[in-house]
Every structure is written in structure tokens, then in C-alpha cells.
Protein backbone atom coordinates (compact mmCIF):
# COMPACT_ATOMS: atom_id res chain seq x y z
CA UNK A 1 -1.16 23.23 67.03
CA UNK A 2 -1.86 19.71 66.28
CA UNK A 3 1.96 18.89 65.11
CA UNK A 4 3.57 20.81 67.95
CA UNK A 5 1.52 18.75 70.54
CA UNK A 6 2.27 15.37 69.22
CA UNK A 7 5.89 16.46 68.73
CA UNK A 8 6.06 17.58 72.28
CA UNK A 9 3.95 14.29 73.29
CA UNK A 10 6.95 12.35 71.38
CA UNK A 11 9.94 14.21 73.08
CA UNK A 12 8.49 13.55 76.24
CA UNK A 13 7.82 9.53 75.36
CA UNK A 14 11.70 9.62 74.54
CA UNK A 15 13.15 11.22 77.78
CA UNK A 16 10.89 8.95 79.67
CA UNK A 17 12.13 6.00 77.80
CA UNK A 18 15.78 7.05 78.17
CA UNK A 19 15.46 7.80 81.71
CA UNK A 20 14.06 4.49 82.08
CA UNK A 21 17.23 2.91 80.46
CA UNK A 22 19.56 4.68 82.32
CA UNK A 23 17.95 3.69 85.53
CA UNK A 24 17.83 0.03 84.75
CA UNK A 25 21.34 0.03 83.42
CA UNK A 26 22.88 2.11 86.72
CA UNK A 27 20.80 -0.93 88.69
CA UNK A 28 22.49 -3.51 86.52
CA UNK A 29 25.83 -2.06 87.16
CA UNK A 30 25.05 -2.31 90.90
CA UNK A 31 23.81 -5.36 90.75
CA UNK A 32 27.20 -6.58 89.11
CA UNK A 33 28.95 -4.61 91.61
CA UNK A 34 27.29 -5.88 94.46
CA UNK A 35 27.38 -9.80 93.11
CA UNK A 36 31.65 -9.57 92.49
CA UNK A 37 32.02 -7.87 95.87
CA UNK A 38 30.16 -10.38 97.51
CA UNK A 39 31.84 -13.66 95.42
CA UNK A 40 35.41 -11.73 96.45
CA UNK A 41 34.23 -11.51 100.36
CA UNK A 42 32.66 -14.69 100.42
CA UNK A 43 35.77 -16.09 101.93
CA UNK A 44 36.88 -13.14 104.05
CA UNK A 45 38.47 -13.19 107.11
CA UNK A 46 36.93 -10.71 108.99
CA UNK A 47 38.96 -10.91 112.40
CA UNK A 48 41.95 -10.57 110.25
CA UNK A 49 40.68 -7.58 108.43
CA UNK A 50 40.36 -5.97 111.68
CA UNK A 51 43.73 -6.86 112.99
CA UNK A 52 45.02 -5.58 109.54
CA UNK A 53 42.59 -2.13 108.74
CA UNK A 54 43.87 -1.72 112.61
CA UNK A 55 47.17 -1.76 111.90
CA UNK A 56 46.80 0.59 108.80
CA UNK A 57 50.25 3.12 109.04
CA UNK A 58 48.55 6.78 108.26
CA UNK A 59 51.53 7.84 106.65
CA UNK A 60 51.71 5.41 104.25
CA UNK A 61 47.94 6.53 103.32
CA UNK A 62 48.59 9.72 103.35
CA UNK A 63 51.55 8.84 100.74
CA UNK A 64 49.14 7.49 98.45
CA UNK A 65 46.60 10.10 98.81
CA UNK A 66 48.84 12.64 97.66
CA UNK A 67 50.21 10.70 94.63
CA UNK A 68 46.71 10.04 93.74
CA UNK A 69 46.33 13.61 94.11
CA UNK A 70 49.11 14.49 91.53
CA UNK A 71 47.81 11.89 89.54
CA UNK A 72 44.92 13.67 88.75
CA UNK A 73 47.14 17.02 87.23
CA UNK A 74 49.11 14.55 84.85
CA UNK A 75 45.63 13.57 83.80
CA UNK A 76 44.73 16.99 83.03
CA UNK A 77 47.93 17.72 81.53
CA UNK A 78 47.15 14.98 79.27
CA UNK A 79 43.73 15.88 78.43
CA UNK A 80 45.32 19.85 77.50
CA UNK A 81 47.88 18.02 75.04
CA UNK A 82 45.22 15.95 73.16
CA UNK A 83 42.97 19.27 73.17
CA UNK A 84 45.60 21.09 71.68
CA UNK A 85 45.93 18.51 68.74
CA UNK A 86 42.36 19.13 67.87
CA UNK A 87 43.19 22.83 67.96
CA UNK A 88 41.38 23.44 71.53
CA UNK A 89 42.93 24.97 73.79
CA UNK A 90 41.92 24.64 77.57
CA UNK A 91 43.68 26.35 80.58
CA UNK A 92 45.63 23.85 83.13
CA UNK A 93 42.86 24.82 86.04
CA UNK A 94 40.04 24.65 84.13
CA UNK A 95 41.14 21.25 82.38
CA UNK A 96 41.91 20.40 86.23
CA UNK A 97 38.31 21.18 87.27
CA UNK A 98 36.66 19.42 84.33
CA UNK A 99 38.17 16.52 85.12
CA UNK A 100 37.63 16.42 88.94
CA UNK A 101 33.89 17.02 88.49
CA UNK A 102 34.33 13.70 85.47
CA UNK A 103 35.86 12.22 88.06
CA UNK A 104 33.27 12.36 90.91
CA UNK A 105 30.72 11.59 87.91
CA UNK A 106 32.34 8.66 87.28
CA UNK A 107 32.82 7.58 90.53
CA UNK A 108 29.17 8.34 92.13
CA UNK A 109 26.94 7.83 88.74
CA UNK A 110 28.83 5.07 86.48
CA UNK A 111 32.01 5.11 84.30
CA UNK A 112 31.65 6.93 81.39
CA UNK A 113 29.10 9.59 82.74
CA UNK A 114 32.32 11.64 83.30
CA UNK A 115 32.99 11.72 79.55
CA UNK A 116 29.68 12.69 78.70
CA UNK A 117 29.88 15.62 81.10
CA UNK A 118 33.67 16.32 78.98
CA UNK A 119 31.78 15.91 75.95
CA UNK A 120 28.77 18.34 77.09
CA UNK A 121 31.60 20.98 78.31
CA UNK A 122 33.75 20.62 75.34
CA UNK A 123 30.62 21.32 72.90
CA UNK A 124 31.56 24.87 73.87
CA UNK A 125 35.02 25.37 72.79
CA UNK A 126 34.74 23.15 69.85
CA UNK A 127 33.55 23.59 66.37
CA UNK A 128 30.97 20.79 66.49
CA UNK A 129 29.79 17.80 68.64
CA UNK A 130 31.83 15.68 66.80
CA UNK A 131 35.17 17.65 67.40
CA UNK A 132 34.17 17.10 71.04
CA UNK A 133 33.59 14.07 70.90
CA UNK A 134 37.19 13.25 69.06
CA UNK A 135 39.02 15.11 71.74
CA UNK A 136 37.55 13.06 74.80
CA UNK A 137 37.37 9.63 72.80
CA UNK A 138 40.98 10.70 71.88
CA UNK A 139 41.99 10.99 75.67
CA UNK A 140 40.65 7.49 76.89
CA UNK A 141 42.62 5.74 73.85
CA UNK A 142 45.63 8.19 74.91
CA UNK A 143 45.50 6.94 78.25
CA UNK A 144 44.48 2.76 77.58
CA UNK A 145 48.20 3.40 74.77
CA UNK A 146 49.66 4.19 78.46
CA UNK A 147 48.38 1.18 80.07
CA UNK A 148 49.00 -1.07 77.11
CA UNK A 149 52.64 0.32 77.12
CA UNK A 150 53.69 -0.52 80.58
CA UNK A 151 51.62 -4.52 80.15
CA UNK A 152 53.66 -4.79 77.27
CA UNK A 153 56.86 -3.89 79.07
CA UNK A 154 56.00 -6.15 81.90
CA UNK A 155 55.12 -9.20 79.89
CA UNK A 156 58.63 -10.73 79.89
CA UNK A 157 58.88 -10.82 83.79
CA UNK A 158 54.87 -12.20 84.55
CA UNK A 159 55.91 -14.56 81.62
CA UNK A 160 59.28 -16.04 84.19
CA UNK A 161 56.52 -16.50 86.99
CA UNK A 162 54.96 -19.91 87.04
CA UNK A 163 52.52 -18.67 89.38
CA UNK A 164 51.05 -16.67 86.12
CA UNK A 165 49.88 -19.86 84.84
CA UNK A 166 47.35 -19.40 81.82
CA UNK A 167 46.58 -15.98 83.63
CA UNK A 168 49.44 -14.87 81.69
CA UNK A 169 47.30 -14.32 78.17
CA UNK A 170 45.11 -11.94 79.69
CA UNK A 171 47.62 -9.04 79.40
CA UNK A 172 48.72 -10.43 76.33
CA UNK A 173 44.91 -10.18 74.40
CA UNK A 174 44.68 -7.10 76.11
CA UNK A 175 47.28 -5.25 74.68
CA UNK A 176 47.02 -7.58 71.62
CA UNK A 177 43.25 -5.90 71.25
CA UNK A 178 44.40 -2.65 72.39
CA UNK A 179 46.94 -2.36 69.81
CA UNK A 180 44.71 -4.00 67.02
CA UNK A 181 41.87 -1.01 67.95
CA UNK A 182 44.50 1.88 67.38
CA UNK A 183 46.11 -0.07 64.14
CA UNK A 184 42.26 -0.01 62.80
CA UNK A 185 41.21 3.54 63.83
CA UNK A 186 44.19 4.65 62.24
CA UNK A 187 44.36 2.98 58.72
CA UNK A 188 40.37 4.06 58.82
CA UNK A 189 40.71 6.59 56.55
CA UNK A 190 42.95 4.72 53.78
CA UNK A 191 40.38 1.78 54.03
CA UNK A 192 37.76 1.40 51.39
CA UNK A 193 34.44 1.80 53.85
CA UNK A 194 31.23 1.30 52.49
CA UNK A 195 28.25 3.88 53.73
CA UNK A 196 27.36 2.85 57.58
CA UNK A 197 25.66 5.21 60.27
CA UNK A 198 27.98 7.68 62.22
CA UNK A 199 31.11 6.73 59.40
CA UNK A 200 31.32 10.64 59.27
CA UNK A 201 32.06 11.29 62.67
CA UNK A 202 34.07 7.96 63.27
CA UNK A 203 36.69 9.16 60.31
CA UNK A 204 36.50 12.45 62.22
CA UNK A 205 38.23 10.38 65.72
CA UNK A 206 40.30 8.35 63.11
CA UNK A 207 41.87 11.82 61.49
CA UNK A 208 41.90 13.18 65.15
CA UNK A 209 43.70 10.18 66.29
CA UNK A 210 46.21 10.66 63.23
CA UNK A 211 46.96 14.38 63.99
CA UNK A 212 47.81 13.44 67.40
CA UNK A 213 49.77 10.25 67.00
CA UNK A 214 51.53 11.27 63.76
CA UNK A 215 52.84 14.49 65.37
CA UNK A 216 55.41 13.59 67.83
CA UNK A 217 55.87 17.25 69.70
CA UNK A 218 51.82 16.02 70.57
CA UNK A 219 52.14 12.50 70.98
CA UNK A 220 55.10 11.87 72.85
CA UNK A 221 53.58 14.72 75.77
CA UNK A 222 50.68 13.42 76.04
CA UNK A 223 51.56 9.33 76.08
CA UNK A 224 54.37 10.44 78.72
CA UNK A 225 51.77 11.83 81.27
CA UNK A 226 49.72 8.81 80.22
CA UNK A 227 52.80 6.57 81.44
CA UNK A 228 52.99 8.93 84.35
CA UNK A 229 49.13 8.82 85.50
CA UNK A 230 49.48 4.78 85.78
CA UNK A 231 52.93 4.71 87.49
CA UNK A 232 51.09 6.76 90.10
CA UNK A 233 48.43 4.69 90.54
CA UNK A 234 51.00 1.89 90.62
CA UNK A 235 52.76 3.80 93.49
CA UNK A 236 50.03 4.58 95.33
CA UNK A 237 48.87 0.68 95.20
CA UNK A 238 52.30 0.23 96.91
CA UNK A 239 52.45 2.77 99.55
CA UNK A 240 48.71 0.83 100.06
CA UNK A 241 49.63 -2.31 100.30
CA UNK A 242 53.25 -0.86 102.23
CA UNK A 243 50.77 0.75 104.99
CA UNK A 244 48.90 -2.57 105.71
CA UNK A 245 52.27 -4.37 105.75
CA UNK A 246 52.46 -6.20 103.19
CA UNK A 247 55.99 -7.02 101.46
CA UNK A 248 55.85 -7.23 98.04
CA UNK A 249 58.32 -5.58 95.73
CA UNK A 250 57.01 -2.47 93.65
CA UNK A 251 57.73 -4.35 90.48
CA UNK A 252 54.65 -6.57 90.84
CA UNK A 253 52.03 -3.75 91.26
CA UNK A 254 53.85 -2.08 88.21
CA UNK A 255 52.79 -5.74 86.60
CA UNK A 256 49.44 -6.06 87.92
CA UNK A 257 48.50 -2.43 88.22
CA UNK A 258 47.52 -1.77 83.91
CA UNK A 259 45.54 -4.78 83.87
CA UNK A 260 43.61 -4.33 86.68
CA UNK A 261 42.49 -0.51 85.59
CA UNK A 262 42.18 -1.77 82.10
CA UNK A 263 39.31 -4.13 83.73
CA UNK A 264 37.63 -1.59 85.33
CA UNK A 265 37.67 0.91 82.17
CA UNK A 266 34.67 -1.43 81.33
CA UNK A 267 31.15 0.40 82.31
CA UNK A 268 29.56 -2.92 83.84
CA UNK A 269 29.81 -1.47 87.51
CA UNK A 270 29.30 1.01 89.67
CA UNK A 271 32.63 2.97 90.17
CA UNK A 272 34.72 0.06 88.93
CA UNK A 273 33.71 -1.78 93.17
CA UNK A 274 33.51 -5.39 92.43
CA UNK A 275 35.60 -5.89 88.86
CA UNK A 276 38.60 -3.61 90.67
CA UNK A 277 38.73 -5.70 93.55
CA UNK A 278 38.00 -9.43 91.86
CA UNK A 279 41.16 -8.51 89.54
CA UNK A 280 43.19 -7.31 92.41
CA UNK A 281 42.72 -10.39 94.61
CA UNK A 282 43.66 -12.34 91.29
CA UNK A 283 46.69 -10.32 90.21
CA UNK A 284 48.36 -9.86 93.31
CA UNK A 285 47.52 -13.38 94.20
CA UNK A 286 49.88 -14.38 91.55
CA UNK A 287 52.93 -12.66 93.82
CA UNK A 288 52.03 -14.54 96.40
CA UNK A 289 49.54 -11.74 98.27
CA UNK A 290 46.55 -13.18 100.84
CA UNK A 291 43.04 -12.74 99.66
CA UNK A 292 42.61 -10.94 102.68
CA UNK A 293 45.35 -8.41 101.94
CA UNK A 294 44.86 -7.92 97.69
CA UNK A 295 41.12 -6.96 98.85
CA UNK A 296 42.04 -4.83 101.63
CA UNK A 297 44.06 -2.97 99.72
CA UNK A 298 41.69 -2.51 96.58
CA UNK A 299 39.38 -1.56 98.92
CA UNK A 300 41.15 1.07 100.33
CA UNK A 301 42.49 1.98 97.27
CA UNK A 302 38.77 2.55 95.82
CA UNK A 303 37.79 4.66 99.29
CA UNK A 304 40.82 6.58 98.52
CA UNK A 305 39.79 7.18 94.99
CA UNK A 306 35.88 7.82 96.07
CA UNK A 307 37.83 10.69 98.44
CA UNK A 308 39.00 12.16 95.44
CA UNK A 309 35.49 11.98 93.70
CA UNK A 310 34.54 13.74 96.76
CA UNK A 311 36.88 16.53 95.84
CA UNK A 312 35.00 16.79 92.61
CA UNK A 313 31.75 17.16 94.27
CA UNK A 314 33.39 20.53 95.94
CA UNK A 315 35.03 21.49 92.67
CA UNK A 316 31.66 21.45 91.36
CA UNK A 317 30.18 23.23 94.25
CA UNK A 318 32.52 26.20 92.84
CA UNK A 319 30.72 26.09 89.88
CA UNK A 320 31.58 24.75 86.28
CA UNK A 321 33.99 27.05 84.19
CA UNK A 322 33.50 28.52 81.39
CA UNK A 323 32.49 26.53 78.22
CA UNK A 324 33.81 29.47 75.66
């Protein structure tokens, strides 16, 4: 009885201990949150914001809502295609419901708590943990190859603006890095590793990565809806920024947009609020946008994202399907 006690005793010490982290890390990440949002508004015109929020066009919103909408199916197509490598199979609605309920997570909790909940629903249609674990790794690097792709492709044109500056090198280590962390995850298996914790499951991701990058009838599928989830974003940014009048050609948000949401892929914040809106007001400032207007429009841009989030919330209100 003894044993069982102080087992139970220990399991208990550990949730409490983990609980405790989580808690202080979600305040952290609204502490950073808070502290960028309030360094970005420090010098906010807020007479102007009226007269602009005022003079908002609804259709224009409504344009970007819907986009955003559609964004999140090519998302879901995506996730299906990198399933499939792994040999799991997942139906387009459930996929779509998975990911809206991530989505909320990862809006209303911090990022990454949406993969976890991917991870914890996967579990069920997998062979293992790790297999899980592969296939929702496997989507983020799908989808930061996407971003990476379209920096890459708009490097020559920020690199003809002198407003760039040294600004311009941020996109360039990005994708530098980004590249670099595929080449290495990829050659993982041919490389002689010595014996580290976890080196099973991390060859497991690298030989998940290969079967999905190696086989084009997989890769190409799922790296196009990649492309295709961050052109919408792009768009919507536009019809944004279009609806609050300002006049910058679509080419620049196509520029600024992968760097900006390859910013907020990092889980220092709450949602993304505060990083988002400090590398908008940076990036569009570099075409010439106000301060006021680049965090207008992230702003509204993260409402209209927190709207979709909301949509997850009722997803999940349906209940969670199946896990087998």
C-alpha cells in the first residue's frame, strides 16, 4: 500500500509542478504580449484611429473574412496530404474540425497548445505517439517550406528598396535557417549520431519528413496548399489594409506577409498580439505605410483571426470527432 501511496503522492507533486509551469509561462507570454503592444501604441494617434476604424468599408472586411475563411480548408487540405504520407488517413471535415478547435486553442491558450490538442487526437489513428507526433511536426515544417518559399521569391524586389535598409537580412536568415533546419532533418538519418535522448523518435520525423518530401505526388500537394494558405493571408492583409484606405500595391503584403507570420510562429505571446503587430508596423513601414495604419490593420487582422478562433470554440461545442 506503501508504494502505491507514494507513487500517487509523486504523480500528484508532478501535475502540480507542471500546472505551475504552464501558468507562469501563459503569464510570461502575456506579459510579452502586453509590453510589445504597449511599445507599438506608445505613439498612437488615437483621434486618427477613430477617424480611420470609422471609416472602415464592411465589404472590404467581409472580403477578408471569407478568404481567411477558405484559408482555413487549404490548411486542412494540407494537414490530410501530410497525414496521408505517414499512412493516416483523415476525412476533409474531420481534418477541418481538428484544426478549427487547434485553432481557437491557439488563439485563446498560447501557440502551440493547438498542436498538442493534434497530437492528443492523432494518438488515435496512429500507430504510436511518435507517428503522431511526426505527422503534426511534419505539418508546421510543411507550412514554414511555404512561407520560406514565397520570402525567397520576394527577396530580389525588398532587396531594390532602399527603404529595406539592413531590415533586408531578416528574411534572408530566416529562410537561410529555415532551409538549413529541413537540409539537417533530412540528411539525419545518413549522419553518424551518437546515442542522445528522444534520437529514436527524432529519426522517426526525419524518415517522416523524407517520405513526404521525397515523394512528389505528396509533396508537391501539400507545399501548394502551403503556398495557398499564405497567399490568403496575404490577400486578406490587403483587402484589410484596402478597407481602411490605404494604397499600397498587393505586392508589398505578398513581401511582408511570410515574415511577419514566421515571427509570430514563435510561442513567446499570447495569440501572436504584440510580435504580429510590432512586425507589421515595421514591414509595412518599409512601403511607406503610417504607424497608425500598419497597426490598425494588424489589429484588425488579429480580431479577424480571434473571430475565427471563435468559430473553433462552436466547432468544439459540436463535439470532437472521432479519434479511430
Amino acid at each position: 500500500m506503501r508504494p502505491v501511496l507514494e507513487a500517487e503522492t509523486r504523480n500528484a507533486s508532478g501535475d502540480s509542478s507542471r500546472k505551475l509551469r504552464q501558468g507562469l509561462l501563459t503569464v510570461l507570454r502575456a506579459v510579452v504580449s502586453i509590453g510589445l503592444l504597449w511599445l507599438v501604441a506608445r505613439r498612437l494617434s488615437l483621434a486618427d484611429l477613430q477617424e480611420r476604424s470609422a471609416a472602415l468599408s464592411t465589404t472590404a472586411l467581409l472580403v477578408a473574412a471569407v478568404i481567411l475563411a477558405l484559408v482555413t480548408i487549404l490548411s486542412s487540405l494540407r494537414w490530410r496530404k501530410v497525414c496521408a504520407s505517414t499512412s493516416g488517413r483523415i476525412g476533409l471535415i474531420s481534418a477541418w474540425r481538428v484544426l478549427m478547435i487547434s485553432t481557437a486553442m491557439d488563439q485563446f491558450v498560447f501557440t502551440m497548445s493547438g498542436d498538442a490538442f493534434r497530437i492528443w487526437w492523432l494518438t488515435g489513428r496512429s500507430p504510436s505517439l511518435t507517428h503522431a507526433l511526426g505527422s503534426t511536426v511534419l505539418d508546421r515544417i510543411v507550412g514554414v517550406f511555404g512561407l520560406i518559399l514565397l520570402m525567397a521569391a520576394g527577396l530580389p524586389a525588398l532587396m531594390l528598396s532602399e527603404a529595406a535598409g539592413s531590415l533586408i537580412w531578416v528574411p534572408v536568415a530566416m529562410s537561410t535557417a529555415g532551409l538549413a533546419g529541413l537540409g539537417l532533418l533530412l540528411a539525419l538519418p545518413s549522419l553518424p549520431l551518437p546515442a542522445f535522448p528522444l534520437k529514436g523518435n527524432l529519426l522517426l520525423i526525419s524518415l517522416a519528413a523524407r517520405r513526404l518530401f521525397f515523394r512528389p505526388h505528396f509533396a508537391l500537394p501539400a507545399i501548394a496548399a502551403a503556398v495557398g494558405v499564405h497567399l490568403g493571408v496575404a490577400l486578406a492583409i490587403a483587402a484589410i489594409g484596402s478597407a481602411i484606405g490605404v494604397s499600397v500595391s498587393f505586392v508589398w503584403y505578398l513581401l511582408v506577409t511570410p515574415s511577419v507570420l514566421m515571427v509570430t510562429l514563435l510561442p513567446i505571446s499570447i495569440g501572436g498580439w504584440g510580435v504580429r503587430e510590432a512586425a507589421m508596423v515595421v514591414g509595412l513601414g518599409i512601403a511607406g505605410v503610417g504607424h497608425n495604419d500598419a497597426l490598425l490593420i494588424s489589429v484588425v487582422f488579429g480580431l479577424l483571426v480571434a473571430g475565427i478562433g471563435v468559430a473553433g470554440v462552436l466547432t468544439w461545442l459540436f463535439g470532437i470527432p472521432g479519434r479511430s
